[in-house]
N, C-alpha and C. Protein backbone atom coordinates (compact mmCIF):
# COMPACT_ATOMS: atom_id res chain seq x y z
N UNK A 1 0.84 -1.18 0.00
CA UNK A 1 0.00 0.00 0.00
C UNK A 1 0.88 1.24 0.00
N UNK A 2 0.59 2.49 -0.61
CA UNK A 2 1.28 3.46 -0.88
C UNK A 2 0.78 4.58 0.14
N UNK A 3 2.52 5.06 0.58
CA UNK A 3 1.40 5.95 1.77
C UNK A 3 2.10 7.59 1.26
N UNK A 4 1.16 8.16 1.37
CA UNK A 4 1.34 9.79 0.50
C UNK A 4 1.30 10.84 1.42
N UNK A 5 2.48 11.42 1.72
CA UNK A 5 2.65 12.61 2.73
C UNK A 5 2.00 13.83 2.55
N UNK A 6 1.62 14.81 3.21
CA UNK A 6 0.93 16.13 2.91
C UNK A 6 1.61 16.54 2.02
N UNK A 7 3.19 16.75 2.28
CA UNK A 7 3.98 17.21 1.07
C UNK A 7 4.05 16.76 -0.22
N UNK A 8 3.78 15.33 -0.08
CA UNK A 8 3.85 14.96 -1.57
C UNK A 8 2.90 15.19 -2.43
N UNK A 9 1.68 15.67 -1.74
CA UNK A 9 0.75 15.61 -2.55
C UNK A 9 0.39 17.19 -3.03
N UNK A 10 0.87 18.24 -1.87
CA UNK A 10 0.74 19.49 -2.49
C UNK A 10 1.85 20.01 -2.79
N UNK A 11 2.76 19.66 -3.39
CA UNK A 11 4.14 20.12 -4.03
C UNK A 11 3.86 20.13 -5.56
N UNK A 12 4.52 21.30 -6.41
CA UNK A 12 4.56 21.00 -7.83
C UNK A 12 5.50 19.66 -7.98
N UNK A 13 5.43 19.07 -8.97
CA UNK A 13 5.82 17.99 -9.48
C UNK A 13 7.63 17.46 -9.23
N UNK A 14 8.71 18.47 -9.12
CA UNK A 14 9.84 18.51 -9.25
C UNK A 14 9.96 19.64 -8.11
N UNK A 15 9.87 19.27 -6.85
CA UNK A 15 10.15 20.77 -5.85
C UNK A 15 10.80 20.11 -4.80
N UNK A 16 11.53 21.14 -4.01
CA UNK A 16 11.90 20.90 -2.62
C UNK A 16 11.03 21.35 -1.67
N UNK A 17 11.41 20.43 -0.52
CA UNK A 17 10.13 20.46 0.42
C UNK A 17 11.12 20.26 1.94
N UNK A 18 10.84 21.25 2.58
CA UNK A 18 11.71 21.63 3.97
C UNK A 18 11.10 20.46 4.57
N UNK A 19 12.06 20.05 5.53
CA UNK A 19 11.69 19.14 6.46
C UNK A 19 12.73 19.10 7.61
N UNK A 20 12.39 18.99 8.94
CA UNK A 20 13.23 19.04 9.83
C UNK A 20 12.73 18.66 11.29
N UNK A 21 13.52 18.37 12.40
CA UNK A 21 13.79 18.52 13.03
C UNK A 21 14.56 19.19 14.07
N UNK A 22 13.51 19.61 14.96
CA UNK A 22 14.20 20.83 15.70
C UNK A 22 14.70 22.28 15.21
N UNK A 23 16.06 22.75 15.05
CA UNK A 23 16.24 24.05 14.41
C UNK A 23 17.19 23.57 13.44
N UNK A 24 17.49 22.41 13.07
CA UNK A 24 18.42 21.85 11.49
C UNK A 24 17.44 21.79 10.09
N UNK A 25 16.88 22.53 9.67
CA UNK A 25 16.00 22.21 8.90
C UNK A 25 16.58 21.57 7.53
N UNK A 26 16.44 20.34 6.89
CA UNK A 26 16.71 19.95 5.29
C UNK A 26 16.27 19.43 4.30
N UNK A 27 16.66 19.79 3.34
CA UNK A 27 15.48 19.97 2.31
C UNK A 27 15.32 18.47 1.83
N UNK A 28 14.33 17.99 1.41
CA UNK A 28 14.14 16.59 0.53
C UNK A 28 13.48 16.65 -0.80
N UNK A 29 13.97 15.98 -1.73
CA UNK A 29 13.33 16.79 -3.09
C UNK A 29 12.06 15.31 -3.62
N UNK A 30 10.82 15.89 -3.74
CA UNK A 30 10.25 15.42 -3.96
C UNK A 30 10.39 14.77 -5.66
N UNK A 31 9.98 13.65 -6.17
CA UNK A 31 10.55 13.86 -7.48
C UNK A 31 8.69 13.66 -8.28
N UNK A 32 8.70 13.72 -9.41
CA UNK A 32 7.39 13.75 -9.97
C UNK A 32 7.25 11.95 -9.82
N UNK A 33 5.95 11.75 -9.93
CA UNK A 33 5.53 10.82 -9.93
C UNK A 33 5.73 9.92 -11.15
N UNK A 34 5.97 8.65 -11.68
CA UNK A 34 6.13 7.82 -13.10
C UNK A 34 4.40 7.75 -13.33
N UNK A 35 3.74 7.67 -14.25
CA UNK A 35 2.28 7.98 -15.19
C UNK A 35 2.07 6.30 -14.61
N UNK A 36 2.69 5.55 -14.55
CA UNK A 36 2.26 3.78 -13.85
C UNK A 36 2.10 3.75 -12.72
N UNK A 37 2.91 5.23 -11.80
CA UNK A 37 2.37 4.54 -10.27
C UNK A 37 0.98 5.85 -10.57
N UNK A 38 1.12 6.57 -10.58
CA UNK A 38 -0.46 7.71 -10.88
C UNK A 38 -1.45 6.82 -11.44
N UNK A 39 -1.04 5.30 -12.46
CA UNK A 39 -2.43 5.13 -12.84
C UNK A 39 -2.47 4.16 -11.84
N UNK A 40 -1.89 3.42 -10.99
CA UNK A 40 -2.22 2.34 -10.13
C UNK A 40 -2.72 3.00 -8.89
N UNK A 41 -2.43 4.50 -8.60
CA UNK A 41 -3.14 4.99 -7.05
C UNK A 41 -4.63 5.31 -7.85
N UNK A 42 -4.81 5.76 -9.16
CA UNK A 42 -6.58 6.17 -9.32
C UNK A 42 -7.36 5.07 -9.75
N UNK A 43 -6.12 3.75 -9.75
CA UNK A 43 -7.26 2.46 -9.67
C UNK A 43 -7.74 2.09 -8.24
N UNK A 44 -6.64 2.03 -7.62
CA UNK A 44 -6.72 1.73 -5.76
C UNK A 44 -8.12 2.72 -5.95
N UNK A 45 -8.13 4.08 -6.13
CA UNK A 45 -8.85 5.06 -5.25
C UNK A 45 -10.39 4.70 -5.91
N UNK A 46 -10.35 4.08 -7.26
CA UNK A 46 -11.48 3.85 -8.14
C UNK A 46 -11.88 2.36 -7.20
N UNK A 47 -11.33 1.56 -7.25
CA UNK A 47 -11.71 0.22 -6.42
C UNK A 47 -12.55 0.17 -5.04
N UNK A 48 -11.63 1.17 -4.27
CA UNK A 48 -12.29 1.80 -2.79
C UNK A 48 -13.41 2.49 -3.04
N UNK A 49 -13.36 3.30 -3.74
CA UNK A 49 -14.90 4.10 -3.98
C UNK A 49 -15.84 3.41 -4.59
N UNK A 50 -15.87 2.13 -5.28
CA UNK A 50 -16.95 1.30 -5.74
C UNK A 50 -16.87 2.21 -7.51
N UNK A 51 -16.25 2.66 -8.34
CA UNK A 51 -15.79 3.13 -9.12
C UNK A 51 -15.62 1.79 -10.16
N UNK A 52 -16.26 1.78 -11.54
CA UNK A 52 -15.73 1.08 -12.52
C UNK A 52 -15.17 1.99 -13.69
N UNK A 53 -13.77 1.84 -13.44
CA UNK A 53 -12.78 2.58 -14.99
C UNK A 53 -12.96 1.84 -15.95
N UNK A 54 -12.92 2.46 -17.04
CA UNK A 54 -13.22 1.91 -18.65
C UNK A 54 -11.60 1.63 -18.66
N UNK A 55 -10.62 0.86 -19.95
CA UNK A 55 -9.66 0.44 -19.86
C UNK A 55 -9.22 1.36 -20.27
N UNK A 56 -8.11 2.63 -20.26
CA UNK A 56 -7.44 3.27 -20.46
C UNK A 56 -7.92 4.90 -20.07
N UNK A 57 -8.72 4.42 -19.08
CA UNK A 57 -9.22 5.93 -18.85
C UNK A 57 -8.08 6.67 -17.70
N UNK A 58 -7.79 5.79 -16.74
CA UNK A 58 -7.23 6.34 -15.88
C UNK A 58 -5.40 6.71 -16.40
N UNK A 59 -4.85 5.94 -17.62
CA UNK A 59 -3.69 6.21 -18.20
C UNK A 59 -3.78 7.76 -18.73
N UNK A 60 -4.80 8.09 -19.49
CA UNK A 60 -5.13 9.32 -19.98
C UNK A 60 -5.12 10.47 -18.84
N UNK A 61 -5.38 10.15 -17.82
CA UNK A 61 -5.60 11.55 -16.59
C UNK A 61 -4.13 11.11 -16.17
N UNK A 62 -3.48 10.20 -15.97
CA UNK A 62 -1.77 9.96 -15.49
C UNK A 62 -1.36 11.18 -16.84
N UNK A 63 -1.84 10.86 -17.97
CA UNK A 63 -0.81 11.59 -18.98
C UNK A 63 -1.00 13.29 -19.35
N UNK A 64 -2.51 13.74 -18.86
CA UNK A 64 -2.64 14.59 -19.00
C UNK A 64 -2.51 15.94 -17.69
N UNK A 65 -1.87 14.74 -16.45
CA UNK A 65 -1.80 15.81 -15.36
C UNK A 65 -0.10 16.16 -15.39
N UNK A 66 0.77 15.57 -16.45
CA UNK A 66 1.90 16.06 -16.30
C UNK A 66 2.81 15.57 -15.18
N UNK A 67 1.93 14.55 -15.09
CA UNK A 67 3.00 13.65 -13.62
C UNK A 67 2.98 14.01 -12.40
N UNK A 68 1.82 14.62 -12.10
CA UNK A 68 1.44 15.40 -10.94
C UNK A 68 0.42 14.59 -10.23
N UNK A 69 0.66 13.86 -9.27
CA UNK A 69 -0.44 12.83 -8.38
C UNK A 69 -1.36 14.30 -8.20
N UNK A 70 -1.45 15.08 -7.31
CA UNK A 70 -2.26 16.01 -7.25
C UNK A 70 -3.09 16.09 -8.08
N UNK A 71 -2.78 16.87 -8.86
CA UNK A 71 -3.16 16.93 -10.39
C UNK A 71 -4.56 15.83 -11.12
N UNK A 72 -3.81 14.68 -11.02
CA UNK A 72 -4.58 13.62 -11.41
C UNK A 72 -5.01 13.03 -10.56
N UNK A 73 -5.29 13.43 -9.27
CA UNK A 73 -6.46 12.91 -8.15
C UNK A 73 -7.78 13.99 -8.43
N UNK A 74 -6.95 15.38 -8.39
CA UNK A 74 -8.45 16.43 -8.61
C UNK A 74 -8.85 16.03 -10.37
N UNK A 75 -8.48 15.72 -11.47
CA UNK A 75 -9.17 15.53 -12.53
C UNK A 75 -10.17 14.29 -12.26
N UNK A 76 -9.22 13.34 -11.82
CA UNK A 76 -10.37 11.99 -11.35
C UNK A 76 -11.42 12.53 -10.84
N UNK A 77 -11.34 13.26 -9.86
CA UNK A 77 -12.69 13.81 -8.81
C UNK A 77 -13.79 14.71 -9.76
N UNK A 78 -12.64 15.50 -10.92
CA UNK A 78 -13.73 16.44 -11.56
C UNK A 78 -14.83 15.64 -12.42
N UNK A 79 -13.86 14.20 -12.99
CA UNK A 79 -14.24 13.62 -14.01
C UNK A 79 -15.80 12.86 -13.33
N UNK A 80 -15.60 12.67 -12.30
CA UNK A 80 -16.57 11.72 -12.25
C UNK A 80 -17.80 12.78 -11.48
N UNK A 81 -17.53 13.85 -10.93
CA UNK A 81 -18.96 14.56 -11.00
C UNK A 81 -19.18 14.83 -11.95
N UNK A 82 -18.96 15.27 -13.28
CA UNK A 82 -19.54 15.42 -14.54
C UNK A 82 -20.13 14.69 -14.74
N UNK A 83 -19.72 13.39 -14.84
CA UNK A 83 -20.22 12.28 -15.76
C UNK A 83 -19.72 10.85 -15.35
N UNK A 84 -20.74 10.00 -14.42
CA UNK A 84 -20.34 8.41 -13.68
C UNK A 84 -21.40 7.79 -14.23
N UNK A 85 -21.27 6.88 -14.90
CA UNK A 85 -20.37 6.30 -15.18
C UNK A 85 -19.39 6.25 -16.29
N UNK A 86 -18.31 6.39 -16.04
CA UNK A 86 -17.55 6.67 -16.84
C UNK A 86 -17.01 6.44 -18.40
N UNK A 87 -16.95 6.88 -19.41
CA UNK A 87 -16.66 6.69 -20.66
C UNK A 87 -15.61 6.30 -21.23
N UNK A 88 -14.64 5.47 -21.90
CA UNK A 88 -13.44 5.13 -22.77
C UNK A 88 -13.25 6.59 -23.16
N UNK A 89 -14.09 6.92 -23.61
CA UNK A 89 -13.72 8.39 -24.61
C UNK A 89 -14.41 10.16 -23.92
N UNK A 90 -14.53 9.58 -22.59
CA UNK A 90 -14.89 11.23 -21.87
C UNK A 90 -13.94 12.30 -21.87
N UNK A 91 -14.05 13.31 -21.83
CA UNK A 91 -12.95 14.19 -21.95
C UNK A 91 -12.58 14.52 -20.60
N UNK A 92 -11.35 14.55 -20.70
CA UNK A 92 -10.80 15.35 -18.55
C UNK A 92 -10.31 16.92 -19.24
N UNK A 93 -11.14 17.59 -18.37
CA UNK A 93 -10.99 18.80 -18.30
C UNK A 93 -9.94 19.32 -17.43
N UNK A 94 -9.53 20.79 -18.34
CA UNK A 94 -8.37 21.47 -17.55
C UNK A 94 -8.77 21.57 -15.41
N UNK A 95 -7.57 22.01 -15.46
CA UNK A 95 -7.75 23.07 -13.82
C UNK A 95 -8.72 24.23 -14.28
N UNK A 96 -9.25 24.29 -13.09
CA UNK A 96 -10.05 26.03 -13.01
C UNK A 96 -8.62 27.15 -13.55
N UNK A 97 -7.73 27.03 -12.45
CA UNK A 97 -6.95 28.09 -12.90
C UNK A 97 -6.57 28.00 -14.19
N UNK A 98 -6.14 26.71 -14.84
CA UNK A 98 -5.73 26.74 -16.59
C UNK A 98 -6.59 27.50 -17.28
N UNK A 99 -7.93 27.14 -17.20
CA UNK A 99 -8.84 27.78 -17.93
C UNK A 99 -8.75 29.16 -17.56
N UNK A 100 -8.38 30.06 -16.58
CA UNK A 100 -8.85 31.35 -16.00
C UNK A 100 -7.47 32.02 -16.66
N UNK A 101 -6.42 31.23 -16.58
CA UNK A 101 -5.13 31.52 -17.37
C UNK A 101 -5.22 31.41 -18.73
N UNK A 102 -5.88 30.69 -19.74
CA UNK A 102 -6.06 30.73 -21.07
C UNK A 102 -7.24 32.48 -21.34
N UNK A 103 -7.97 32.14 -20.17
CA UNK A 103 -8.59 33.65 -20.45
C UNK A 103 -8.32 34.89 -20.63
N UNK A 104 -7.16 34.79 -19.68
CA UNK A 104 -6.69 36.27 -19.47
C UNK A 104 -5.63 36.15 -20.98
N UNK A 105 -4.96 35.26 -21.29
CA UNK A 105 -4.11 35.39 -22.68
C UNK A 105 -5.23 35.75 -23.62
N UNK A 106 -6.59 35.46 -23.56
CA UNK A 106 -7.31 35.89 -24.71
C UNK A 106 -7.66 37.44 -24.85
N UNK A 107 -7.33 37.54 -23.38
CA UNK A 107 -7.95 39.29 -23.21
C UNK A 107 -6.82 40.14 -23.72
N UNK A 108 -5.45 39.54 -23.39
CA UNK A 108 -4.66 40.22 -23.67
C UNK A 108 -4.44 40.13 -25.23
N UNK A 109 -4.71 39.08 -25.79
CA UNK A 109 -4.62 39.36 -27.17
C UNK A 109 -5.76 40.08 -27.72
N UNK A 110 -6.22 40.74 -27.36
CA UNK A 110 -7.67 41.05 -28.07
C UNK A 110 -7.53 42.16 -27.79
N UNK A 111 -7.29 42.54 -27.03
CA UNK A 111 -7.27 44.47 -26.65
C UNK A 111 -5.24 44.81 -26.05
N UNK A 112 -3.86 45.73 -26.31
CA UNK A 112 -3.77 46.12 -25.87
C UNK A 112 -3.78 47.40 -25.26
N UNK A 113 -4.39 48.00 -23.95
CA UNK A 113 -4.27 49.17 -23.83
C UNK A 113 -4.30 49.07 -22.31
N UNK A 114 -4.25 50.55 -21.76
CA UNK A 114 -4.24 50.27 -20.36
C UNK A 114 -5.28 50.55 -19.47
N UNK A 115 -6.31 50.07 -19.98
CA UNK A 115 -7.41 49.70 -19.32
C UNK A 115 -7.52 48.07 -18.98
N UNK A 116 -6.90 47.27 -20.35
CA UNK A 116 -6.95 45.71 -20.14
C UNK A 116 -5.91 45.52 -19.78
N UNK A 117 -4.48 46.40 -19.54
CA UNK A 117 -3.78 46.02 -18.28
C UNK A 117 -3.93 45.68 -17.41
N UNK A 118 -4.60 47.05 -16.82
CA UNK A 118 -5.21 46.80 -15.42
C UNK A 118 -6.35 45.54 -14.95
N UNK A 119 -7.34 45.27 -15.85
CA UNK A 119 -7.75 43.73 -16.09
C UNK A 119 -6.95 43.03 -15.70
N UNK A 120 -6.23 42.65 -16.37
CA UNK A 120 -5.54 41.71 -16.65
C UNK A 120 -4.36 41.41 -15.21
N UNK A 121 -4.07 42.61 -14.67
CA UNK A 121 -3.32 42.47 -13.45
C UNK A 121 -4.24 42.04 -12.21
N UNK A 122 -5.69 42.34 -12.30
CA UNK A 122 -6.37 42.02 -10.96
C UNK A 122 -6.59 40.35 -11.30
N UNK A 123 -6.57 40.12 -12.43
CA UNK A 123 -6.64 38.80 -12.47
C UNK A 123 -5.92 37.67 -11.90
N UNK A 124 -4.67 38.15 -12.41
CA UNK A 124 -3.39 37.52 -12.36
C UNK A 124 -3.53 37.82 -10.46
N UNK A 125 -3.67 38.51 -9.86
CA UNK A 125 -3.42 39.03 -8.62
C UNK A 125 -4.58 38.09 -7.64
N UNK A 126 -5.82 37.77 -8.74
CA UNK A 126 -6.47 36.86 -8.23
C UNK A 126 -5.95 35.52 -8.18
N UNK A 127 -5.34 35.12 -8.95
CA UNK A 127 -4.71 33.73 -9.71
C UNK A 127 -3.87 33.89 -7.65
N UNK A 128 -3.03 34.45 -7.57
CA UNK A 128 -1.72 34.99 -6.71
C UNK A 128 -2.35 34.71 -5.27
N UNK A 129 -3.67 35.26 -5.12
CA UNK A 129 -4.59 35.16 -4.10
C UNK A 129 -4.47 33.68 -3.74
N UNK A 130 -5.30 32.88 -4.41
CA UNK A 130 -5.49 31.74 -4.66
C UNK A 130 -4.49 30.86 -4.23
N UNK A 131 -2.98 30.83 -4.13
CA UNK A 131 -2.41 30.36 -3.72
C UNK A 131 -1.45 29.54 -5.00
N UNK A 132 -1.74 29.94 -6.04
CA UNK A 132 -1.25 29.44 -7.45
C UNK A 132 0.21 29.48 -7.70
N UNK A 133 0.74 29.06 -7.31
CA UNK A 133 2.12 29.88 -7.53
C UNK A 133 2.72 30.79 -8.76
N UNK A 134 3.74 31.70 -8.61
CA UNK A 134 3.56 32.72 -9.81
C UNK A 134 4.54 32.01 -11.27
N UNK A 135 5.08 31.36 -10.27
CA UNK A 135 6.21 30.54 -11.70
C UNK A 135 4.79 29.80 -12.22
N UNK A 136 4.50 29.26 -11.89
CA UNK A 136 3.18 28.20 -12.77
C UNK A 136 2.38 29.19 -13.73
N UNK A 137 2.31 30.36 -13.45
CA UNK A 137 1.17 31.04 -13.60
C UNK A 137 1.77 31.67 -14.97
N UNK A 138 3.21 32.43 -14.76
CA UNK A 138 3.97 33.21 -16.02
C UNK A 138 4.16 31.88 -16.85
N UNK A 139 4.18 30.96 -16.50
CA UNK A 139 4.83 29.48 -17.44
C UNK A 139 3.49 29.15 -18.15
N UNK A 140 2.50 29.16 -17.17
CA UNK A 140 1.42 28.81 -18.13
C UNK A 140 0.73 30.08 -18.94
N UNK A 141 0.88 31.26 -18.61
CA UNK A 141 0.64 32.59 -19.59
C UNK A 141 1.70 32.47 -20.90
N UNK A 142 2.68 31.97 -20.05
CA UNK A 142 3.64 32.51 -21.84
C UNK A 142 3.52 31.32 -22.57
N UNK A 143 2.77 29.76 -22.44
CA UNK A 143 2.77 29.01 -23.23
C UNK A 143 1.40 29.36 -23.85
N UNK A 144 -0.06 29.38 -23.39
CA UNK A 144 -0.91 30.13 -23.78
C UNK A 144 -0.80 31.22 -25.03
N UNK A 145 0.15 32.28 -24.37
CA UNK A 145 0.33 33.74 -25.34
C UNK A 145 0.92 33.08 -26.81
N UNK A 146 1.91 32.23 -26.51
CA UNK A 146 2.92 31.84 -27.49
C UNK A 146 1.56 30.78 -28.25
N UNK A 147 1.05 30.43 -27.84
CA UNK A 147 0.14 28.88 -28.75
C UNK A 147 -0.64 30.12 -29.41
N UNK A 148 -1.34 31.00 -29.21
CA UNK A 148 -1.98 31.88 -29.75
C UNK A 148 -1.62 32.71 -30.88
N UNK A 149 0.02 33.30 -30.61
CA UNK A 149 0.59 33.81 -31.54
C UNK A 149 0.94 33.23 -32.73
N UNK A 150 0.56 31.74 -32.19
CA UNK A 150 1.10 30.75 -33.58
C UNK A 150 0.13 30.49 -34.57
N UNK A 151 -1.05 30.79 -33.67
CA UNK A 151 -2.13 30.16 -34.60
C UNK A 151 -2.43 31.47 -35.20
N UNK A 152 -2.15 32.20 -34.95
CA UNK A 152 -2.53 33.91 -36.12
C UNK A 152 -1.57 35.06 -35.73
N UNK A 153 -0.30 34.92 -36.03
CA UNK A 153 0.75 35.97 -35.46
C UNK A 153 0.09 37.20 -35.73
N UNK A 154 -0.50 37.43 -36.84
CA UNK A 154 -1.00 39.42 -37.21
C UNK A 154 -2.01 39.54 -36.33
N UNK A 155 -2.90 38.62 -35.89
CA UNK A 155 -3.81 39.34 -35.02
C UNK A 155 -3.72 39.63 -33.73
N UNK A 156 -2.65 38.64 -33.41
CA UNK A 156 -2.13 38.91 -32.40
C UNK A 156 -1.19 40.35 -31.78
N UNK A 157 -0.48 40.80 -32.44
CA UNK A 157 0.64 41.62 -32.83
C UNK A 157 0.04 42.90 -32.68
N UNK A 158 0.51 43.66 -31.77
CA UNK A 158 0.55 45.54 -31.33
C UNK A 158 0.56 45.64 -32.89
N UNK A 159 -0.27 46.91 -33.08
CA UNK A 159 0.21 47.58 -33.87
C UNK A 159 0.50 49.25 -33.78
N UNK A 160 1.92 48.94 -34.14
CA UNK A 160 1.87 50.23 -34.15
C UNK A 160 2.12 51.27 -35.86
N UNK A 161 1.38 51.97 -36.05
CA UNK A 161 1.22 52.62 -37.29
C UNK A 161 0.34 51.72 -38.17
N UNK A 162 0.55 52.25 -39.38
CA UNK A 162 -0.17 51.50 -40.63
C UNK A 162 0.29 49.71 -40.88
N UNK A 163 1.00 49.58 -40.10
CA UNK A 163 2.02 48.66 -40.99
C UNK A 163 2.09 47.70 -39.22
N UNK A 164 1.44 46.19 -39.95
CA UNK A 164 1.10 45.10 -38.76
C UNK A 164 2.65 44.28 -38.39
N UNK A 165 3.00 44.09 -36.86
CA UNK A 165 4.13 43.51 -36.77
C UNK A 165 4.36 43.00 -35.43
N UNK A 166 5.44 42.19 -35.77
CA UNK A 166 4.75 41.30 -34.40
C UNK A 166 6.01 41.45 -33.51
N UNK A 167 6.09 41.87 -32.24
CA UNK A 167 7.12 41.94 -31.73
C UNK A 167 7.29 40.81 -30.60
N UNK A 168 8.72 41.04 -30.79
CA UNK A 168 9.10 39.52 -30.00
C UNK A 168 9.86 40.28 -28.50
N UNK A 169 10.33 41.58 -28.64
CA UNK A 169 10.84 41.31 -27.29
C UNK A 169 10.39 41.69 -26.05
């Protein structure tokens, strides 16, 4: 049986995690989880809950949480209030915050000025609230901004004057 520490389970995937005794405190590095032990804890957790998985459902939430037990315990949980009993072909939906982070890249591509700055900062400040961390947050904005710019660089792109261009720095 696998036993899962507070830390292991709310750490990003590849982090250090203080631990100590007394006033020596040292660090232990958690490492990401392998996608075979993630799919064997959301079978355990599917078995205990009276849960029947379709055959490859639970490999798909191992592959789409990025190796993050966390991760792929809350998609399991989202998946099955949507929709139990479960499908071969159901879709697992993002995090709240992914989605709230794909939003704000849409706002920012769509308007800049400094009115949707300021948007755009209470957002992010909400994201911050939340407890999100900010590396996750710029990592997942600039992959967002960047997937966007790819799929239509001119519309994306300030313009400044007559003449459309896309700046990179």
């Amino acid at each position: 049986m696998m036993k899962l520490s507070r830390d292991g389970l709310l750490s990003p995937p590849s982090t250090s995690a203080t631990c100590g005794s007394g006033e020596k405190p040292t660090d232990a590095t958690i490492h990401a989880c392998r996608p075979t032990k993630i799919v064997k804890v959301l079978e355990f957790i599917g078995k205990k809950e009276g849960l029947q998985l379709p055959f490859g459902f639970a490999a798909r939430i191992a592959e789409k949480s990025n190796r993050s037990l966390r991760r792929a315990i809350l998609a399991f949980e989202t998946c099955r209030v949507q929709q139990y009993p479960f499908t071969s072909n159901q879709a697992i939906p993002p995090m709240d915050w992914e989605e709230y982070v794909s939003e704000i890249a849409s706002d920012i591509v769509k308007e800049q000025s400094p009115k949707r700055l300021f948007q755009v900062r209470g957002k992010i400040y909400e994201l911050l609230i939340n407890c999100i961390p900010p590396e996750i947050v710029l990592k997942r904005l600039l992959f967002e901004l960047l997937k966007s710019s790819l799929k239509s660089p001119w519309k994306a792109s300030p313009k400044l004057g007559r003449k459309k261009c896309l700046k990179t720095d």
